[in-house]
Structure formats: C-alpha cells, structure tokens
C-alpha atoms as a PDB file:
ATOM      1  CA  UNK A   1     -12.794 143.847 123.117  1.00  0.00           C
ATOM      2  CA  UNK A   2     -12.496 144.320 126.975  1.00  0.00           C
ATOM      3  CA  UNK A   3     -13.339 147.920 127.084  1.00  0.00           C
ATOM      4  CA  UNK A   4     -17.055 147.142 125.296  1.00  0.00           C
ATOM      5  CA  UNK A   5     -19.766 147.499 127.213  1.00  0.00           C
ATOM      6  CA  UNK A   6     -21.580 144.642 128.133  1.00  0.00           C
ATOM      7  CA  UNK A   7     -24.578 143.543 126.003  1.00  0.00           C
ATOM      8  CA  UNK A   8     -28.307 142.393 125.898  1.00  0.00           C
ATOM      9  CA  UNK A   9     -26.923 139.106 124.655  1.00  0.00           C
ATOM     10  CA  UNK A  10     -26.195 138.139 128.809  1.00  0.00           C
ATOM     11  CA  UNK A  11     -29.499 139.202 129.472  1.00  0.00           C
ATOM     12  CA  UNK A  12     -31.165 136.527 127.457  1.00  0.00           C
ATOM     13  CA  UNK A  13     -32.317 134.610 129.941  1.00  0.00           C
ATOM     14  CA  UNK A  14     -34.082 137.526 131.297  1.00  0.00           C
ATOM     15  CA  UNK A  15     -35.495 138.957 127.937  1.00  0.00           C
ATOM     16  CA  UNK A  16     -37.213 135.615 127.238  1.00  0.00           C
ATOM     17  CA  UNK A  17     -39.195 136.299 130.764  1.00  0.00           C
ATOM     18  CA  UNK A  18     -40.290 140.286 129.761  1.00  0.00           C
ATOM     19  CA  UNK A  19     -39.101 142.608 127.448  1.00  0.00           C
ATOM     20  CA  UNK A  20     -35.810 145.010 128.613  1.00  0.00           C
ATOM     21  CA  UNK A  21     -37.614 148.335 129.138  1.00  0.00           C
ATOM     22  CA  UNK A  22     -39.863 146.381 131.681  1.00  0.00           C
ATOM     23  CA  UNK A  23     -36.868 144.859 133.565  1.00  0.00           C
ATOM     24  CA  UNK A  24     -35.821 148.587 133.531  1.00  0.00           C
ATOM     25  CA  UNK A  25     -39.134 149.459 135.488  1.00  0.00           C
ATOM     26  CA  UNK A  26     -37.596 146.979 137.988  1.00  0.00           C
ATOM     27  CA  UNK A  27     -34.505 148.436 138.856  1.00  0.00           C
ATOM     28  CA  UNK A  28     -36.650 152.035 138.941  1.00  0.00           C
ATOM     29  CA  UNK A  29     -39.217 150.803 141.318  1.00  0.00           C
ATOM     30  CA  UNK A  30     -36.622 148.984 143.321  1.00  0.00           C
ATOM     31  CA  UNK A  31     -34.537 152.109 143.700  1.00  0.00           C
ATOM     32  CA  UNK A  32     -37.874 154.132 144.653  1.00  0.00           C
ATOM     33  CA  UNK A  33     -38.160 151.610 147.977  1.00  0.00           C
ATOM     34  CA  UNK A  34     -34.729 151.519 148.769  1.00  0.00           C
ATOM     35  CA  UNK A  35     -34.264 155.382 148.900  1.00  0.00           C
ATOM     36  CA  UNK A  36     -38.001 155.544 150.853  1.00  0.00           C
ATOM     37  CA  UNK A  37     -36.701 152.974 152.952  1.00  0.00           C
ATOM     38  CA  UNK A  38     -34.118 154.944 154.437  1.00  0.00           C
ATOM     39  CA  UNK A  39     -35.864 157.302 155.876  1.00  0.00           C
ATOM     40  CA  UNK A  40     -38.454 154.511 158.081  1.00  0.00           C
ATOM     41  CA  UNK A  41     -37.175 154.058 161.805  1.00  0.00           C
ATOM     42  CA  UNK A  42     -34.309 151.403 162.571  1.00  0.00           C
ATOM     43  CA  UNK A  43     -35.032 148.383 162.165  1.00  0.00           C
ATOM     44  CA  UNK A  44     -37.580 148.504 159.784  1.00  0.00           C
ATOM     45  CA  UNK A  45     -35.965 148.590 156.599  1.00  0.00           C
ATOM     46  CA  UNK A  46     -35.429 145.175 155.198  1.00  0.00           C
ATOM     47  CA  UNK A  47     -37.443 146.280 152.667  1.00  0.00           C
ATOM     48  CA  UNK A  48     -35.062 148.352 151.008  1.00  0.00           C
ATOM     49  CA  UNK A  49     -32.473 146.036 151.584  1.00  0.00           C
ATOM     50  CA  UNK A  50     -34.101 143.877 149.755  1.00  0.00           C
ATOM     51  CA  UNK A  51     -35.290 145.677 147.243  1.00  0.00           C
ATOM     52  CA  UNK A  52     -31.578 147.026 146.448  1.00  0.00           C
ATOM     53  CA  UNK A  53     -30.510 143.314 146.276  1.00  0.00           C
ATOM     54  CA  UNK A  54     -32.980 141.620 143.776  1.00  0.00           C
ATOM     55  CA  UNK A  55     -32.312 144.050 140.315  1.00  0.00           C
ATOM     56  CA  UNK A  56     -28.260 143.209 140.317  1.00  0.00           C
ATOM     57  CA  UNK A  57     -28.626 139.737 142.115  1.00  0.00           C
ATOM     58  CA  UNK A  58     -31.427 139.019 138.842  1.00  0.00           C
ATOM     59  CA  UNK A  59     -28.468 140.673 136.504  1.00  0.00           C
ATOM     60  CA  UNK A  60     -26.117 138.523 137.967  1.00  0.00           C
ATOM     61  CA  UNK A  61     -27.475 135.513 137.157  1.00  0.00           C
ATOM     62  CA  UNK A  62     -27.824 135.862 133.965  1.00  0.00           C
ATOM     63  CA  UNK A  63     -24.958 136.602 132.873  1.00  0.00           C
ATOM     64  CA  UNK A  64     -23.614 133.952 134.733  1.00  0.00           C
ATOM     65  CA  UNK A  65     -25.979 131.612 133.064  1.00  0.00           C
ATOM     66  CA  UNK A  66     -24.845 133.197 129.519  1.00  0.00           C
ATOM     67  CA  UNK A  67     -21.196 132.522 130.685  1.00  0.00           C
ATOM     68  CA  UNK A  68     -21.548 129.168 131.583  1.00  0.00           C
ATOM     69  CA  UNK A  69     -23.938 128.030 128.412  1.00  0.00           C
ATOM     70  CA  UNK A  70     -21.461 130.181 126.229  1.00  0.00           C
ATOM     71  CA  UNK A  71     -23.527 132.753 125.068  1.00  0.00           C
ATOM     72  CA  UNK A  72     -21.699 134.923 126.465  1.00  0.00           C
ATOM     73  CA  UNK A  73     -17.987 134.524 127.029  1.00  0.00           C
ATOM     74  CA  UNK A  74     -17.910 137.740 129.478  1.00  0.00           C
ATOM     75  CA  UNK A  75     -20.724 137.193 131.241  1.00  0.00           C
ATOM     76  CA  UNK A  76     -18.609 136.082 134.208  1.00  0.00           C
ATOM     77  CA  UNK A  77     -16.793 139.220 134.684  1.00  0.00           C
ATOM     78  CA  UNK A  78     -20.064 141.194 134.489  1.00  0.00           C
ATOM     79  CA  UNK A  79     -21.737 138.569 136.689  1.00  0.00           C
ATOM     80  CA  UNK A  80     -18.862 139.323 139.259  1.00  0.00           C
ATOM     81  CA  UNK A  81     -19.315 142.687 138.823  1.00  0.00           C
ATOM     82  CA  UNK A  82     -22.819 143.052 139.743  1.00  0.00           C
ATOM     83  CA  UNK A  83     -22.501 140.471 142.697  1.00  0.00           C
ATOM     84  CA  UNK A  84     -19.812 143.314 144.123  1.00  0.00           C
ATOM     85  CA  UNK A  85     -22.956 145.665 144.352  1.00  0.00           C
ATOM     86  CA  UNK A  86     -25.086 142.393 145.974  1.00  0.00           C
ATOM     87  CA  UNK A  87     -22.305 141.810 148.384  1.00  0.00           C
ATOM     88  CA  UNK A  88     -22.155 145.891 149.386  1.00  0.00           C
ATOM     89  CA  UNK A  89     -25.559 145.873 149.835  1.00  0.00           C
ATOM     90  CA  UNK A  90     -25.324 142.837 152.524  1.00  0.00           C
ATOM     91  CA  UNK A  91     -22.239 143.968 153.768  1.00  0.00           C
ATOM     92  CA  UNK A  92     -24.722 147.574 154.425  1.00  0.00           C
ATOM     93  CA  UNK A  93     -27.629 145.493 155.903  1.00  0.00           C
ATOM     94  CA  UNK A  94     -25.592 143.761 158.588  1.00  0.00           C
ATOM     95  CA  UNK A  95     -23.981 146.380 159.813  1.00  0.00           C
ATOM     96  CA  UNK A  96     -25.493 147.865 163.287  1.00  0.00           C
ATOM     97  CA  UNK A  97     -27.405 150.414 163.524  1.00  0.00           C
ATOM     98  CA  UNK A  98     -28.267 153.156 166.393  1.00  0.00           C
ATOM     99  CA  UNK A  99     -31.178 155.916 166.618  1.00  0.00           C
ATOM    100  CA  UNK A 100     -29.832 159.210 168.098  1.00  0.00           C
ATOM    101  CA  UNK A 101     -31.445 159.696 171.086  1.00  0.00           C
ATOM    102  CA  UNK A 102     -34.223 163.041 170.916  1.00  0.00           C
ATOM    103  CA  UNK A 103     -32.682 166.110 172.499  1.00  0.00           C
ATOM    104  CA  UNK A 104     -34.973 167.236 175.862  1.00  0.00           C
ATOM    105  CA  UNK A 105     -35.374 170.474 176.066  1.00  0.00           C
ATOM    106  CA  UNK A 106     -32.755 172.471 178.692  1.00  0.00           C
ATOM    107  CA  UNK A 107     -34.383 173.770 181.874  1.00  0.00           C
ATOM    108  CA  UNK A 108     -33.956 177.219 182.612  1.00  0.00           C
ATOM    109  CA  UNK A 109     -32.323 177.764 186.119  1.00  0.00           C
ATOM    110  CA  UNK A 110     -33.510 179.932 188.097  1.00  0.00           C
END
C-alpha cells in the first residue's frame, strides 16, 4: 500500500555493508557536525554541509538500487524523496553568506 512506510528491504544494499543500528550512528554523528558546524565563522563550514549530505545521499542510493534491481518496487519514490533533502541541503550551501559586522562601542560626547 502507498501509505506504508518504507522498509529495510531498500536498504539492502546498505545492510550487507554494516548492520542498521550502525548506519543509524551515521546519521547521529553526521547531525552532531552539521549542527556544530553552524556555529564556526563563514566560510568554514563545508563540513557540515557535507556531513548533512552523505546520510540521505547513502539512503538514496539504495533505494534507487533496490528500485532498479526490483527489490524494491518503491524504492524510487523514497529515493526521490531523500534526494529532496540532498538537493535542500545544496540549494543551503550555495547560497551567500554575510558576517554582521561587530558593533564599536558609541563615544560619549562631551
């Protein structure tokens, strides 16, 4: 039915690798950077960006690979799915960014 939830049957191709509760630690530890990485200067967080793109990019490809072996008939729609959150995540990473300039202090006149 369309309303299931997806299952670990996509994920094959990743479950051969490690177990699920490890690629679980992934998306943890990849979460972890991503939220410490927003609070480095500008410029100098790639590594977040990164780190928020490689746990649904990973997810993405497997079900895609499920889809197209036939494993999986839905694994395209969940593939799509998690490349949304890969293509937000770009989408985030290219856009500009500025530092707000420190505040002097005011001079008292006198």
């Amino acid at each position: 039915m369309l309303a299931d939830p997806p299952t670990a049957v996509g994920l094959r191709l990743l479950t051969t690798v490690a177990p699920l509760h490890c690629w679980a630690w992934i998306w943890v530890f990849a979460g972890v950077a991503a939220a410490a990485s927003a609070f480095v200067t500008v410029g100098r967080d790639f590594v977040g960006f990164a780190a928020a793109l490689i746990p649904p990019a990973m997810w993405a490809i497997s079900y895609a690979v499920a889809a197209v072996s036939g494993d999986y008939s839905r694994g395209g729609f969940v593939a799509v799915w998690y490349l949304t959150s890969v293509g937000v995540t770009l989408w985030a990473a290219a856009l500009p960014e500025y530092s707000v300039p420190k505040v002097l202090p005011r001079r008292s006149r006198e």
